[in-house]
Protein backbone atom coordinates (compact mmCIF):
# COMPACT_ATOMS: atom_id res chain seq x y z
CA UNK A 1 70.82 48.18 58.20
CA UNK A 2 68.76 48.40 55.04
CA UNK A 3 64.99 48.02 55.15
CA UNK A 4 65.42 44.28 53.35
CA UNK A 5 67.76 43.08 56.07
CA UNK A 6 65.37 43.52 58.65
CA UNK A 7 62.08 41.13 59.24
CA UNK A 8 59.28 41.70 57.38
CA UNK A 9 60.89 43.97 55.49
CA UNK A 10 59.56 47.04 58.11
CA UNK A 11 60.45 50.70 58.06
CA UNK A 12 59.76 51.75 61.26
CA UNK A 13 61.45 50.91 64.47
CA UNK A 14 59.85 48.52 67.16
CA UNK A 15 59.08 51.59 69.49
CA UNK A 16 57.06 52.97 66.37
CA UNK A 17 55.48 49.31 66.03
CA UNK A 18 54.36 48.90 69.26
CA UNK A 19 52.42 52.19 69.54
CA UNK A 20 55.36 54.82 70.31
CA UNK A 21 53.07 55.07 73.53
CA UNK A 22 53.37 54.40 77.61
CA UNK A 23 52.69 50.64 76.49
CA UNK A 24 55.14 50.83 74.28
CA UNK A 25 58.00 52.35 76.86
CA UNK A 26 56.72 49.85 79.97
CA UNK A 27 57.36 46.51 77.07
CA UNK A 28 60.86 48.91 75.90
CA UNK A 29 62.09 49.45 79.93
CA UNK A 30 61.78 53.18 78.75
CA UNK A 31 60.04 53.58 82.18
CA UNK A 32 61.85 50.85 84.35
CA UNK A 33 60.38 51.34 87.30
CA UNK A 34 57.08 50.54 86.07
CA UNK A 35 58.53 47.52 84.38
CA UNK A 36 60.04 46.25 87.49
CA UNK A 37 56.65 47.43 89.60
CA UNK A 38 54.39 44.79 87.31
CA UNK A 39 57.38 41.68 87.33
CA UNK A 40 57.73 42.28 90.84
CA UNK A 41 54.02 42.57 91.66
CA UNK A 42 53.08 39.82 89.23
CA UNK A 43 55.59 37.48 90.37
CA UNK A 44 54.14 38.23 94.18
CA UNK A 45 50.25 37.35 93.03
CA UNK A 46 51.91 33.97 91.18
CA UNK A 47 53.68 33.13 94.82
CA UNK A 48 50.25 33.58 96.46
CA UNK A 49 48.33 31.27 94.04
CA UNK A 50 50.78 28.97 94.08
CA UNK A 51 51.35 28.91 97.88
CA UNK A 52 47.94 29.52 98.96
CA UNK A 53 45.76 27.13 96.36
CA UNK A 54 43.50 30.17 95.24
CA UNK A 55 42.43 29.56 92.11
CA UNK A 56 41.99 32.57 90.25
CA UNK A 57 38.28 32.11 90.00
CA UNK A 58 38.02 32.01 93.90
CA UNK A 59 40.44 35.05 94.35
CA UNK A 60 38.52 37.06 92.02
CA UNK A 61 35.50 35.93 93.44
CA UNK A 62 36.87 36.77 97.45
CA UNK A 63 37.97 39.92 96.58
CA UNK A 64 34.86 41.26 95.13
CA UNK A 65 32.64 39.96 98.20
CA UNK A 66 35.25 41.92 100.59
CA UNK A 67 34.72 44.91 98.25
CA UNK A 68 31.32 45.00 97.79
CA UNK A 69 30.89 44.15 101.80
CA UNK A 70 33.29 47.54 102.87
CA UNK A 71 30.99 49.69 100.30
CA UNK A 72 27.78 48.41 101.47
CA UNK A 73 28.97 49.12 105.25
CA UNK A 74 30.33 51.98 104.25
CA UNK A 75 26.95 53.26 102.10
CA UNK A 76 24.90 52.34 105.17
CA UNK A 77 26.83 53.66 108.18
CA UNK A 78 27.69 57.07 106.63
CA UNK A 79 23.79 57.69 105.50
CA UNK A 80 23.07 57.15 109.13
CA UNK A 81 25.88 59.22 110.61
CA UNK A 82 25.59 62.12 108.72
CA UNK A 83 28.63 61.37 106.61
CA UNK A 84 29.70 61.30 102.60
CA UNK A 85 29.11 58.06 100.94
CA UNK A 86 32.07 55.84 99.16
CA UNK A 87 33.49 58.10 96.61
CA UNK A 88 32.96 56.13 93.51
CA UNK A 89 32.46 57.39 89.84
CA UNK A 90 29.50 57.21 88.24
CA UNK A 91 29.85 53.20 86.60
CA UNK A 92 28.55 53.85 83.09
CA UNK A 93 29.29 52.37 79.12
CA UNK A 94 29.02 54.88 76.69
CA UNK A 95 27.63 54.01 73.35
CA UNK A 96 30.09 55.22 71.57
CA UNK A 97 32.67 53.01 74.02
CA UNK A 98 30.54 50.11 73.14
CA UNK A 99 30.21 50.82 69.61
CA UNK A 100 34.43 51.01 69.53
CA UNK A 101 34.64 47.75 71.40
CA UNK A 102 32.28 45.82 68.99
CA UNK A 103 33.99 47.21 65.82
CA UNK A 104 37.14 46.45 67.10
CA UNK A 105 36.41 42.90 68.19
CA UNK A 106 34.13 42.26 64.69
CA UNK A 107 37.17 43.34 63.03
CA UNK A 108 39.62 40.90 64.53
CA UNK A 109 36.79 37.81 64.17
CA UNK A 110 36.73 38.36 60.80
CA UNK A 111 40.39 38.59 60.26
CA UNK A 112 40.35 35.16 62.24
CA UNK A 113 37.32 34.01 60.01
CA UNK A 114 39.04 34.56 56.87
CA UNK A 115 42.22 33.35 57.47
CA UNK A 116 40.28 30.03 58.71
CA UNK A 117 38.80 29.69 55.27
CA UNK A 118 41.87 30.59 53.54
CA UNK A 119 43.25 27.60 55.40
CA UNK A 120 40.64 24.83 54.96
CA UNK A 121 40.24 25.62 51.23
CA UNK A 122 43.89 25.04 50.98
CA UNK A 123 44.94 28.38 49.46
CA UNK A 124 47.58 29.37 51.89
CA UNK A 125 49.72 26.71 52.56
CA UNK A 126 52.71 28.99 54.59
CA UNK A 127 49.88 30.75 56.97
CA UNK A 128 48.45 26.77 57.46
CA UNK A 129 52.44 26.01 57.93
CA UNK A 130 52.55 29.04 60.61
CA UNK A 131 49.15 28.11 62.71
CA UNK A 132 49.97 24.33 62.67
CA UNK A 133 53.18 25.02 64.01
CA UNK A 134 51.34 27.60 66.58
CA UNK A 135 48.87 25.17 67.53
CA UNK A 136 51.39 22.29 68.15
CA UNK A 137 53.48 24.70 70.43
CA UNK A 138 50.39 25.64 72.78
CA UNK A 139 49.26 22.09 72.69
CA UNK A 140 53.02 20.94 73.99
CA UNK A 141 53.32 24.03 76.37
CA UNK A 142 49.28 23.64 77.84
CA UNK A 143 50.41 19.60 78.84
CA UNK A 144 53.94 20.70 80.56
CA UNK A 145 52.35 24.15 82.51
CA UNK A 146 48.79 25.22 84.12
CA UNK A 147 47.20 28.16 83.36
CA UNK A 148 48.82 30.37 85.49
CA UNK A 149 52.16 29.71 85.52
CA UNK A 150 51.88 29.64 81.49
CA UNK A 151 50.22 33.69 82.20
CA UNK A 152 53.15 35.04 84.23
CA UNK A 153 55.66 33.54 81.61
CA UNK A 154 53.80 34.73 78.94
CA UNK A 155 54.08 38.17 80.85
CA UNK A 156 57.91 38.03 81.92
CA UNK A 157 58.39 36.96 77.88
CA UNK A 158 56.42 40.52 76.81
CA UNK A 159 58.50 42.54 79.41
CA UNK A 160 62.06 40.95 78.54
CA UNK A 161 62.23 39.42 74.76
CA UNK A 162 61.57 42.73 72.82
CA UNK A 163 63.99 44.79 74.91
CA UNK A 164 66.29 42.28 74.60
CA UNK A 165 65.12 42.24 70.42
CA UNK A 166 65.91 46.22 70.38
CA UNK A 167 69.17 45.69 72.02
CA UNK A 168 70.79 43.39 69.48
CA UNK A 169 68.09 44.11 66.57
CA UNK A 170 70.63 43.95 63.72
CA UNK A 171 72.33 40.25 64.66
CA UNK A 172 69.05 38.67 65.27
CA UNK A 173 67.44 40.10 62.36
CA UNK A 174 70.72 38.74 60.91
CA UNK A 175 70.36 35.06 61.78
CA UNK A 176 66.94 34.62 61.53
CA UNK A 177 66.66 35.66 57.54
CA UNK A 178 69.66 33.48 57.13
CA UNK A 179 67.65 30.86 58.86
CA UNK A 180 64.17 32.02 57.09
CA UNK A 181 65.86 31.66 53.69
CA UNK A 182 67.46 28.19 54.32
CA UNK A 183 63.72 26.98 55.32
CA UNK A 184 62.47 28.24 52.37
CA UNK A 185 64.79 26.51 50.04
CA UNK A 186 63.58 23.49 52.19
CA UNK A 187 60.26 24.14 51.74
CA UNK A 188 61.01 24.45 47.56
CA UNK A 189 62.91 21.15 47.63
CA UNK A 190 60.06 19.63 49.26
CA UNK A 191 57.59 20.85 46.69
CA UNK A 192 59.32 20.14 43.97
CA UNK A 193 60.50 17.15 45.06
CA UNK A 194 57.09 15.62 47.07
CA UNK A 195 53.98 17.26 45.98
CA UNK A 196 54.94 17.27 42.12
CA UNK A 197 55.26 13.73 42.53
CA UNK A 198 51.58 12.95 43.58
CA UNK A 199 48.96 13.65 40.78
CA UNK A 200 45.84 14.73 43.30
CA UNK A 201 48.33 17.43 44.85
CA UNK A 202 49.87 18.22 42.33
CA UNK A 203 46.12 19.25 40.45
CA UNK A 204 44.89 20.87 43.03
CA UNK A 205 48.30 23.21 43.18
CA UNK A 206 47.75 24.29 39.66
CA UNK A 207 43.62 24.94 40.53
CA UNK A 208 44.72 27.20 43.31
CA UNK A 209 47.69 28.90 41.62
């Protein structure tokens, strides 16, 4: 399939677009048994909370006071028995590590920033199309699902949509530019036939054009 039948127009393969790395192959089921290892493990800590009433909060919370606690006893009874201590590595931020992480997240902030102002100065009316849309989606799915049970669909969705995507790439690539296209004529007919119409919209599409 030619690089203008597929979304976005891409040249490289999903593999390639998700890093070509071990994240890459665990999303892929390149390495299945890891794949299955974090459903199956994942799906046992959702049973738990579910079962049990932890809230993930007072999980986290239990399982650091029972780690801390064997350390501590551990730390204490082995200086006074002669023995080694815990084996831990040395717990320590680099400033370059820190340095990455801040750059990194600055980055992303401002990417967020600017497509924020793009929005509410009414210059880009498809991305303000695409994050309405997004919005109205998490709003619906937030009221029908808690917190968790939204996480561990998120995560079966990751581990099962894109190898399903890379197994039958070309048809869905297929029907969704057939379907992308027929919004888009939509969305033209709508313009032309709507926002023309109205004077103050119509102004302020030839100010920002």
């Amino acid at each position: 399939m030619d690089s203008s039948d597929k979304l976005f127009n891409r040249q490289r393969n999903l593999h390639q677009i998700l890093g070509g790395g071990f994240v890459a192959d665990v999303v892929l089921w390149r390495r299945k048994d890891v794949t299955v290892g974090i459903l199956v493990v994942t799906l046992f800590a959702w049973v738990v909370f579910e079962i049990s009433g932890y809230t993930l909060l007072s999980l986290v919370s239990s399982v650091l006071f029972l780690l801390f606690s064997i350390l501590f006893l551990w730390a204490k009874s082995a200086a006074i028995l002669n023995r080694p201590a815990p084996p831990l590595p040395h717990l320590y931020l680099s400033e370059e590590m820190v340095n990455e992480a801040a750059y990194f997240i600055r980055n992303h902030i401002n990417m967020i920033l600017s497509v924020s102002e793009d929005i509410a100065l009414g210059k880009d009316t498809n991305m303000y199309v695409k994050v309405s849309a997004g919005l109205m989606l998490v709003s619906v799915v937030g009221g029908l699902t808690d917190f968790l049970t939204l996480g561990y669909t998120s995560l079966v969705i990751v581990l099962t949509v894109p190898a399903l995507y890379e197994k039958y790439e070309d048809q869905v690539d297929a029907y969704v530019l057939m379907a992308y296209r027929k919004l888009w004529q939509l969305y033209h007919k709508f313009d032309a036939v709507c926002v023309n119409k109205v004077p103050i919209l119509s102004l302020e599409k030839k100010k920002l054009s």
